[in-house]
Each structure stands twice: as C-alpha cells, then as structure tokens.
C-alpha atoms as a PDB file:
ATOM      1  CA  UNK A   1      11.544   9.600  -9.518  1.00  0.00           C
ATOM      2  CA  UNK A   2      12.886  10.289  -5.828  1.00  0.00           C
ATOM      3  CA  UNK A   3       9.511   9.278  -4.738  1.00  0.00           C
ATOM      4  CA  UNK A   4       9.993   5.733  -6.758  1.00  0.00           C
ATOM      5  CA  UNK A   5      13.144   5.222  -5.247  1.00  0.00           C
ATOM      6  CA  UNK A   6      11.650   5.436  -1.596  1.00  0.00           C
ATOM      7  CA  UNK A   7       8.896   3.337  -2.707  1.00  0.00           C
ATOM      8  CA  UNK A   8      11.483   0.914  -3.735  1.00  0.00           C
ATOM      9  CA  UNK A   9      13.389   1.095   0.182  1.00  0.00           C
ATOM     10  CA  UNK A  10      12.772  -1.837   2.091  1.00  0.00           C
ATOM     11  CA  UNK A  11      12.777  -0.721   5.984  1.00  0.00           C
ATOM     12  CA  UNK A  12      15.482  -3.327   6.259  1.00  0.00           C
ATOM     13  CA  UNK A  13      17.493  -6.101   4.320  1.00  0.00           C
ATOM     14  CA  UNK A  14      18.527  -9.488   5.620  1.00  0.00           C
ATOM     15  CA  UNK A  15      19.717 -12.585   3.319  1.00  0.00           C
ATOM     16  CA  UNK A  16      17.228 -14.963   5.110  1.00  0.00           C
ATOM     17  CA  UNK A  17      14.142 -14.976   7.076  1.00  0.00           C
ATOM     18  CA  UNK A  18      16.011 -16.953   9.903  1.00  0.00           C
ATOM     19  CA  UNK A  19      17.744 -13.642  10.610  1.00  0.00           C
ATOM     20  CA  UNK A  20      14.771 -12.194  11.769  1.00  0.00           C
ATOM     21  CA  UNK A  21      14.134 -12.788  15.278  1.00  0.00           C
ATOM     22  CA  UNK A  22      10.050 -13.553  16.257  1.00  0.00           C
ATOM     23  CA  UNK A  23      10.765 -12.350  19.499  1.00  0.00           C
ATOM     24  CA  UNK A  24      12.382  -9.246  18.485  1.00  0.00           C
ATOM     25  CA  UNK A  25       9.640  -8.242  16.184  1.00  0.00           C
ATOM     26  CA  UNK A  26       6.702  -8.953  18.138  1.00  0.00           C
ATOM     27  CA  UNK A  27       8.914  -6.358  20.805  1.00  0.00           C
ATOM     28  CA  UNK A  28       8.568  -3.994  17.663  1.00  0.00           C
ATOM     29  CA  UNK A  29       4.859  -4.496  17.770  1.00  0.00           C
ATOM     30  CA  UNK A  30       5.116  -6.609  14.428  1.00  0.00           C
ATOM     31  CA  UNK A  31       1.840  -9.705  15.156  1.00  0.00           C
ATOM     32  CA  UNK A  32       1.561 -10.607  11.359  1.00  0.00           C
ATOM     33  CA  UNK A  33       3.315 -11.046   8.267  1.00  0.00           C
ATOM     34  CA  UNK A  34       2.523 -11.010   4.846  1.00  0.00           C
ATOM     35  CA  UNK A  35       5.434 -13.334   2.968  1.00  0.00           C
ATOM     36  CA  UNK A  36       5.919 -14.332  -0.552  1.00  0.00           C
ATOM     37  CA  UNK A  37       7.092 -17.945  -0.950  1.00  0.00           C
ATOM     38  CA  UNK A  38       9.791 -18.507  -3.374  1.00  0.00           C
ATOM     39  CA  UNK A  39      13.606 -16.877  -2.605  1.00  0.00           C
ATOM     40  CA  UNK A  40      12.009 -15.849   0.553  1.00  0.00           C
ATOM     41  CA  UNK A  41      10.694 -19.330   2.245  1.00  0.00           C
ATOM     42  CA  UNK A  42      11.582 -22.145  -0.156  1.00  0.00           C
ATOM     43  CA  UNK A  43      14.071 -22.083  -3.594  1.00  0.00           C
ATOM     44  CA  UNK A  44      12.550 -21.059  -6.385  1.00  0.00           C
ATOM     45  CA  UNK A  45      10.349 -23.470  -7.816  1.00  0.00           C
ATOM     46  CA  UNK A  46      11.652 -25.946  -5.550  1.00  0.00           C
ATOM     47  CA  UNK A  47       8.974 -28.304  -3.061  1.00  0.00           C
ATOM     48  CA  UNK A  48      11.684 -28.237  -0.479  1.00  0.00           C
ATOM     49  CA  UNK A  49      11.503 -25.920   1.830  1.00  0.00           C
ATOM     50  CA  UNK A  50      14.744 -24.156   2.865  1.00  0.00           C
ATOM     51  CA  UNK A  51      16.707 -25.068   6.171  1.00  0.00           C
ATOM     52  CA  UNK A  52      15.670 -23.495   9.028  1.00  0.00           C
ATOM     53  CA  UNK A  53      12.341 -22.157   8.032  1.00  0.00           C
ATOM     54  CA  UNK A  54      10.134 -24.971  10.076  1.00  0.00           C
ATOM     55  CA  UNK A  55      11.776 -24.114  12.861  1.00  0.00           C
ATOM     56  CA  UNK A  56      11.611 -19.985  12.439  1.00  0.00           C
ATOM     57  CA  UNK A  57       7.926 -20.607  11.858  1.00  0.00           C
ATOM     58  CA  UNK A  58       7.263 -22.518  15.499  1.00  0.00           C
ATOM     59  CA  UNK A  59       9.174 -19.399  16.676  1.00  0.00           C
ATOM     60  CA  UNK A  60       6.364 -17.730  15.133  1.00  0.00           C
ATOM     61  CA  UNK A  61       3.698 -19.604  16.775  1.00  0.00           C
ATOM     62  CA  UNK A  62       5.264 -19.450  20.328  1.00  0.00           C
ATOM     63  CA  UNK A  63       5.296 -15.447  19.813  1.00  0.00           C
ATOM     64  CA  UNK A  64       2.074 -15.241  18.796  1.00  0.00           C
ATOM     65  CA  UNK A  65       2.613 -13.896  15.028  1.00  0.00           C
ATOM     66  CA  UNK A  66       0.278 -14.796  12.486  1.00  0.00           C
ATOM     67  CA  UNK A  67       2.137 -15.869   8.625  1.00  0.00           C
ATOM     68  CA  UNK A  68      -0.089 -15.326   5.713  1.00  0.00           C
ATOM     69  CA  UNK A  69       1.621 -16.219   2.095  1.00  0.00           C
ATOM     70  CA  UNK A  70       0.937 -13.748  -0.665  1.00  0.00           C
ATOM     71  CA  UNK A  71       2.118 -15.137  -3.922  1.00  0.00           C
ATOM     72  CA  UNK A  72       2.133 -14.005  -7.770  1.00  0.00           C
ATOM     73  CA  UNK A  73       3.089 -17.740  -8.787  1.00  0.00           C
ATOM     74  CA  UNK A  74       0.883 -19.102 -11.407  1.00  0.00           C
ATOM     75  CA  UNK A  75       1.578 -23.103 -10.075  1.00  0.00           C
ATOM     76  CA  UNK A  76      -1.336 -23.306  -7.299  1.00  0.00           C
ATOM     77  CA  UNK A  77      -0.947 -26.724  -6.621  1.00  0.00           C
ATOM     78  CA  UNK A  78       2.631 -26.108  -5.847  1.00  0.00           C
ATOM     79  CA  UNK A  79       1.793 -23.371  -3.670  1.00  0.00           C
ATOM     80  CA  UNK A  80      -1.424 -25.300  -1.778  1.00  0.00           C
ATOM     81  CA  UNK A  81       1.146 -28.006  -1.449  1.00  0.00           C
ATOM     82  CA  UNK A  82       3.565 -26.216   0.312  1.00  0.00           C
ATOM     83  CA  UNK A  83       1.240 -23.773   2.301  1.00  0.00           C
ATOM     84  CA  UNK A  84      -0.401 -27.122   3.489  1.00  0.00           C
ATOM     85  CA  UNK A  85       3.307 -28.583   4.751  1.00  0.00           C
ATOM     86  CA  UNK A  86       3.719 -25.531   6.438  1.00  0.00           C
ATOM     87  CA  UNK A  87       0.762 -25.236   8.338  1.00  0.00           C
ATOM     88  CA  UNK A  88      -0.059 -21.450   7.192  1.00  0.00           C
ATOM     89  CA  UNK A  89      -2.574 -19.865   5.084  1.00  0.00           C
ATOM     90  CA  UNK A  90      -2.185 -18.130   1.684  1.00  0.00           C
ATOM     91  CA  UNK A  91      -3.405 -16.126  -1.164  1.00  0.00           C
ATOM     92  CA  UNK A  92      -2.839 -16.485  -4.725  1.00  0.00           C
ATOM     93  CA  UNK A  93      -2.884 -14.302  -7.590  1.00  0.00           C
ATOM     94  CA  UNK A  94      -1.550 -11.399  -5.639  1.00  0.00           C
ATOM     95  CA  UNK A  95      -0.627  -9.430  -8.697  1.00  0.00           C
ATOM     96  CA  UNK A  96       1.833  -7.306  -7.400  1.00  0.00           C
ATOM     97  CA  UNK A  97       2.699  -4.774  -6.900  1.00  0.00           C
ATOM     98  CA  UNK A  98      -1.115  -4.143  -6.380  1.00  0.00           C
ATOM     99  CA  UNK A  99      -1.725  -3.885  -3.211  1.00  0.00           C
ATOM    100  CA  UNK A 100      -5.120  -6.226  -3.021  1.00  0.00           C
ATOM    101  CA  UNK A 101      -3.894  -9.413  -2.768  1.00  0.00           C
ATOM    102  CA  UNK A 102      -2.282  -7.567   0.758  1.00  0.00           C
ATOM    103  CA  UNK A 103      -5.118  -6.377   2.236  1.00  0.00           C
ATOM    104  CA  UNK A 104      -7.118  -9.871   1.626  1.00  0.00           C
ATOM    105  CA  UNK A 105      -3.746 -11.279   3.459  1.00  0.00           C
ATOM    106  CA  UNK A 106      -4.148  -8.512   6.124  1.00  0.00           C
ATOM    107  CA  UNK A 107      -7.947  -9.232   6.230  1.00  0.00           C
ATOM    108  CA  UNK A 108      -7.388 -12.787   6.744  1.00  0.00           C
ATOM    109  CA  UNK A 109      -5.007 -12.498   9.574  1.00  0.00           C
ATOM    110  CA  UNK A 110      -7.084  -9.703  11.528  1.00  0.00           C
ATOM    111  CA  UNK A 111      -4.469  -7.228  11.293  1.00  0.00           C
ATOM    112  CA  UNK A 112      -3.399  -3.837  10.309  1.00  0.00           C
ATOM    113  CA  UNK A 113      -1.373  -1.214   8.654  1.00  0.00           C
ATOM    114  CA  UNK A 114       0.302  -0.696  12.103  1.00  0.00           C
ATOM    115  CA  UNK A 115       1.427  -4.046  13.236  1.00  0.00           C
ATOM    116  CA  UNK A 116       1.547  -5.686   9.975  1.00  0.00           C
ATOM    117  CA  UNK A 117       5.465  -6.786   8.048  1.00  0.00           C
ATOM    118  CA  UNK A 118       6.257  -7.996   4.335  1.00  0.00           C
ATOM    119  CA  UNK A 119       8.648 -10.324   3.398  1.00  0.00           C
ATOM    120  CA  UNK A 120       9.980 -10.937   0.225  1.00  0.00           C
ATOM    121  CA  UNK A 121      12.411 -10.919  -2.428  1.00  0.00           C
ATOM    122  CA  UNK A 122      11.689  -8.184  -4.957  1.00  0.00           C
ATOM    123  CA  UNK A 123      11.779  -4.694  -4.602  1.00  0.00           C
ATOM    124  CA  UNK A 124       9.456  -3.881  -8.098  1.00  0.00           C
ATOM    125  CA  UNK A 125       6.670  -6.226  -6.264  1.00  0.00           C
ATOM    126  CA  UNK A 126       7.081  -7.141  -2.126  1.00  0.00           C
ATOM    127  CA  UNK A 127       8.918  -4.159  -1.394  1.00  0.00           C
ATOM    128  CA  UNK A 128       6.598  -1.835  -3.576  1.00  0.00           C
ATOM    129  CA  UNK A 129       2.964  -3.050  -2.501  1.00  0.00           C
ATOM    130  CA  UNK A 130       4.026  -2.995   1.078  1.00  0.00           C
ATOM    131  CA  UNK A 131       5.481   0.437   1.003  1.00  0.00           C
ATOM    132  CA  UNK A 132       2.426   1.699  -0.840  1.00  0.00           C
ATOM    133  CA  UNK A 133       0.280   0.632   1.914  1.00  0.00           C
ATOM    134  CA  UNK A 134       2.617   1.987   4.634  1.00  0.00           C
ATOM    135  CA  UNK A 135       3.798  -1.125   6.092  1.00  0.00           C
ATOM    136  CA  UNK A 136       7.331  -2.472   7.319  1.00  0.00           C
ATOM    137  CA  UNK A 137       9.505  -3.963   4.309  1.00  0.00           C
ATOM    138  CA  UNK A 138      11.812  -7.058   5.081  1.00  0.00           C
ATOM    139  CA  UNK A 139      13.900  -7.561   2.003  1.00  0.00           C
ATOM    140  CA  UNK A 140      15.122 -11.043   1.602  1.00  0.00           C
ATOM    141  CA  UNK A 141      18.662 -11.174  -0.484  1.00  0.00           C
ATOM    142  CA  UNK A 142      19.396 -14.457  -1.328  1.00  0.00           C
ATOM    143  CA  UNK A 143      21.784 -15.380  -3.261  1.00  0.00           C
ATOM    144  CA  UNK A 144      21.033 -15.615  -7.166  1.00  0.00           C
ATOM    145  CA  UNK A 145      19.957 -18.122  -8.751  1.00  0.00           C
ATOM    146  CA  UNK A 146      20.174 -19.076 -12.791  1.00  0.00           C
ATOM    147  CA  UNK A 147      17.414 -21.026 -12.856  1.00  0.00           C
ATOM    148  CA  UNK A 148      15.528 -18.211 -12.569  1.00  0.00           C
ATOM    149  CA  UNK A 149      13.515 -16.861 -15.637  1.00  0.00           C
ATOM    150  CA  UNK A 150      14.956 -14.728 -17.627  1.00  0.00           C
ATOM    151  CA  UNK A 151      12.066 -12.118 -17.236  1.00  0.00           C
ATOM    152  CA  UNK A 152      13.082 -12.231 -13.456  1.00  0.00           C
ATOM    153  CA  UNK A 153      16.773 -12.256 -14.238  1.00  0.00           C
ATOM    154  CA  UNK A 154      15.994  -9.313 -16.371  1.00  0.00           C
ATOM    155  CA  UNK A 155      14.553  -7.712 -13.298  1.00  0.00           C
ATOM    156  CA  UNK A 156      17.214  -8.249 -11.184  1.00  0.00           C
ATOM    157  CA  UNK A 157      19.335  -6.678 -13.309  1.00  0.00           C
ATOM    158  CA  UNK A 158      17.366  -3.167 -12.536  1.00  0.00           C
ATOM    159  CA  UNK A 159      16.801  -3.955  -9.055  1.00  0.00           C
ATOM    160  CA  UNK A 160      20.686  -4.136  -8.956  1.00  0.00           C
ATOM    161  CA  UNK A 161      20.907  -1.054 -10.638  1.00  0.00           C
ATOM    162  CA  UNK A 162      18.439   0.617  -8.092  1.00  0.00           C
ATOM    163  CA  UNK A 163      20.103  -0.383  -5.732  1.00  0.00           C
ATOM    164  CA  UNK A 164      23.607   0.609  -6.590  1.00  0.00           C
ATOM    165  CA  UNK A 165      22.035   4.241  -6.817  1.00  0.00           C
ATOM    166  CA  UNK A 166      20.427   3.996  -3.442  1.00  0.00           C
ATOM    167  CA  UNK A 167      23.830   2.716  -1.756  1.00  0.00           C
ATOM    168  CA  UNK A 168      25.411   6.166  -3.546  1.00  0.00           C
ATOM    169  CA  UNK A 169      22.737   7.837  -1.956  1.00  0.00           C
ATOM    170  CA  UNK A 170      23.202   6.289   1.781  1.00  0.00           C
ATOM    171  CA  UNK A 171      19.528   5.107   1.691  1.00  0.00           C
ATOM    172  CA  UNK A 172      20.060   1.450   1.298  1.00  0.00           C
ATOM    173  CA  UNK A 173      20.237  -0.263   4.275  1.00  0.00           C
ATOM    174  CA  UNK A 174      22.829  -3.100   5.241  1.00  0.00           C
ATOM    175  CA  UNK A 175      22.137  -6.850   5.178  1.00  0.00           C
ATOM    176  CA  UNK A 176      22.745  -7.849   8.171  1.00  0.00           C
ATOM    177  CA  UNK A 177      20.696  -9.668  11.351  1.00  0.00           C
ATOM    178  CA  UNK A 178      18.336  -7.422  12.609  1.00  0.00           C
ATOM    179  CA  UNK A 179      17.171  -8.800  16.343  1.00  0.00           C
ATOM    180  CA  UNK A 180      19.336  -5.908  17.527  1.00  0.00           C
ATOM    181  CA  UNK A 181      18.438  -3.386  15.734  1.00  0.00           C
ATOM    182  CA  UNK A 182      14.439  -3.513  15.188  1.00  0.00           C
ATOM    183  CA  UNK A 183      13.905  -1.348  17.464  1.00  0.00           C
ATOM    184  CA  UNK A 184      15.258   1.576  15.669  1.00  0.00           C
ATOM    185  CA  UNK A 185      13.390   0.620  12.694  1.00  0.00           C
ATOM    186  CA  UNK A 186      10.648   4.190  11.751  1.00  0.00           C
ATOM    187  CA  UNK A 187       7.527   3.942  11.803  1.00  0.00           C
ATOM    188  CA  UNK A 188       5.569   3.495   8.293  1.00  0.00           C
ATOM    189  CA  UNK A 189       3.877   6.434   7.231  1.00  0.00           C
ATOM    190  CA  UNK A 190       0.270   5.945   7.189  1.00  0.00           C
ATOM    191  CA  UNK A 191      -1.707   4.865   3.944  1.00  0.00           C
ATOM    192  CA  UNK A 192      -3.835   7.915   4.069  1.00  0.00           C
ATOM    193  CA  UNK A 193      -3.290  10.971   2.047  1.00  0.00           C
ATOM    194  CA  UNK A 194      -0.269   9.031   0.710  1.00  0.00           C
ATOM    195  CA  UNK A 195      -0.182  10.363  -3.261  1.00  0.00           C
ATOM    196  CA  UNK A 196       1.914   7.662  -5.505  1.00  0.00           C
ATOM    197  CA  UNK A 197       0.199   7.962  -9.182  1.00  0.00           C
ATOM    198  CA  UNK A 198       3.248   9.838 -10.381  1.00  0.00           C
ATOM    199  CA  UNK A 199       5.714   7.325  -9.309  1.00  0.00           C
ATOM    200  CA  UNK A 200       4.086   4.440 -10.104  1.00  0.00           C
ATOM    201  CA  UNK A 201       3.574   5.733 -13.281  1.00  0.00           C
ATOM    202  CA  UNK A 202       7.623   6.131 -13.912  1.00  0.00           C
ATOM    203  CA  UNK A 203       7.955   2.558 -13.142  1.00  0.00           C
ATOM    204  CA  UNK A 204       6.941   0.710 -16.102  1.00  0.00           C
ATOM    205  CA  UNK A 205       9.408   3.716 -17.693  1.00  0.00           C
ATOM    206  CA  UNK A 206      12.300   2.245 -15.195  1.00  0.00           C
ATOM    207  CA  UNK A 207      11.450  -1.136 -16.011  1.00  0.00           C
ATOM    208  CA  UNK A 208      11.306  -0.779 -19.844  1.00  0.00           C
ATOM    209  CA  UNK A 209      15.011   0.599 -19.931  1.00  0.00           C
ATOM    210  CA  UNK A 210      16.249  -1.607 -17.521  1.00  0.00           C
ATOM    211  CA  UNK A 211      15.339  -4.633 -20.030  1.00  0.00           C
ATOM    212  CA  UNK A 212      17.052  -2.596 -22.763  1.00  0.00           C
ATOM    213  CA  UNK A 213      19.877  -2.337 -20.881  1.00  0.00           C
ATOM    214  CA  UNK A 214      19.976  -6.144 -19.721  1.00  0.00           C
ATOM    215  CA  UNK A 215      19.605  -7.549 -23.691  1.00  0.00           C
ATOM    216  CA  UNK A 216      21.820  -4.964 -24.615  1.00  0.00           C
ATOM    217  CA  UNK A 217      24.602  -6.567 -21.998  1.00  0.00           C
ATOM    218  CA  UNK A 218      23.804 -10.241 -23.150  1.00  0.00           C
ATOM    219  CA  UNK A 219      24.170  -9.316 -26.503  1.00  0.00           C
ATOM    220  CA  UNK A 220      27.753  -7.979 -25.664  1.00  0.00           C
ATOM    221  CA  UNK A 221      28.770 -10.719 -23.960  1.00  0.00           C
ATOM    222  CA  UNK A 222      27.938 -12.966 -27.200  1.00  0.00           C
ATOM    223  CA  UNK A 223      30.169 -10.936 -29.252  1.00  0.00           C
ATOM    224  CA  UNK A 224      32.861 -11.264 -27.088  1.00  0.00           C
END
C-alpha cells in the first residue's frame, strides 16, 4: 500500500495550468507535456475552453514546449473539435491509468522519460500512468464540479480520502504557483527496474471500498 500511495503523489499541485510558468519549466528541462483535457484545459464536457489557456499555450510555443492531449473521453468529436481550436495534437482512448496511450503521446512529440510532464486532474489515472513511467506529475485541483458523473464523483470521494492520509503523512504537496519553486522539484526515478504489480494490484481493492464508502454516505444523507 505505501508504494500505491507514492504512485498516487503528484510531484506538485496547482489549481490551474495558468499557474505553471512555460518559462520556468523549460528552465527545469520540461520540452513536452502530456495533458488530459477536461478539469485540466476546458470544463468538463464543456466546448469552451477555460480563460487563460490560449494564452498559456502561445507561452508554450514561444518556449519551445511541445502539448500533446491524452484523453480517456469517449466523445471524439468533442475532443477533435477542441484539439483542432487549440492548435495541438492528441490521442484518444488513453485508457488510463495504462501507460500506452503516454508513450504514443511521448512518441508523437519526440520526447522522453527525462524531459517529459503530465497534467491532469485525477490521481487514480494522470497522476498514476505518469508516475508509473517515471515522469513529472502536475496535479490540476479545480474546483468541483456536480455535473460531474457520479462514477467520477464517486472517485473523488477516494481521491479525497487519499489525500487526507497523505497530508497526515506530510507527503502531499501544497497548491500553490510553482514558477518559483520548479526548480526544487526531484528528479523522476527512472522507468527501469521500477516493480509496481503489487500496488497496482491493491488499487482496484482501494477503489472498490472507496465506492462503498461513498453510497454508504449518500444513503445517510437521504435518511437524514
């Protein structure tokens, strides 16, 4: 289980991508990322991008820092739509937290384990696949939203709990911007030799009484 719960560590936490400064991570030695697209760079389900993100991605550009989306969604015109508006590249049915719909983003950018970041939402998929492969985590922490499904709702419920345990443990790092700060960021282990049957094995475990625990709460607050 410890082994999970470093799996499930994001290198760092910010509540938008606009708090992460191009410049700053292309000091770091950061030339590509790998993002997921809702919560992270438009509302969920939404065709409106979010404020701010046009512009973060010409800071992009300017620095030299390829943007490849890697999505689970299941709408793909949606997602070509959007891609297409932004001007960057993506690849669908990701699956995460398998880690194959990374490398084809990784193998579509030209880059590598050691100068490649993920962004997204979710700890059980973003934050997972890209610490299985050894590469930077950028958790994005918007705030929640109930339009969500309730399968997703029902994970955030667990990934709250996770986190809560992590915070007790002083291994969850603080939202906050992160310009400042990158370059204290560790290095990612490398992929090689890394051994993660046993903890990825626990998960479904986690997840399974996580959703007990979640109906179990709504069903309390009915009674009330």
């Amino acid at each position: 289980m410890a082994k999970l719960m470093q799996l499930l560590t994001p290198t760092w936490v910010v509540e938008s991508v606009k708090d992460v400064d191009p410049a700053a991570l292309k000091a770091r030695g950061i030339t590509a990322i790998i993002t997921d697209l809702d919560n992270t760079l438009v509302p969920w389900r939404h065709y409106d991008i979010a404020p701010g993100v046009i512009e973060w991605l010409a800071k992009l550009e300017v620095e030299g820092i390829k943007i490849c989306i890697a999505s689970n969604t299941l709408h793909m015109e949606r997602l070509k739509q959007l891609a297409d508006t932004m001007g960057i590249p993506f690849v669908d049915r990701v699956r995460k937290p398998h880690t194959g719909g990374f490398l084809r983003s990784m193998q579509a950018m030209g880059s590598d384990y050691g100068n490649t970041a993920v962004f997204g939402d979710q700890i059980f998929t973003d934050v997972l696949a890209g610490n299985r492969l050894g590469l930077k985590t950028i958790l994005i922490r918007p705030p929640l939203s109930r339009e969500e499904f309730f399968s997703t709702q029902m994970v955030r419920y667990v990934e709250n709990y996770v986190i809560r345990k992590l915070r007790e443990q002083g291994q969850w790092p603080a939202a906050r911007k992160i310009a400042e700060v990158l370059e204290h960021m560790p290095d990612p282990a490398t992929p090689q030799g890394r051994t993660i049957v046993a903890s990825i094995v626990s998960l479904p475990a986690l997840l399974l009484g996580g959703a007990a625990l979640f109906a179990y709460t709504l069903w309390r607050r009915k009674q009330k």
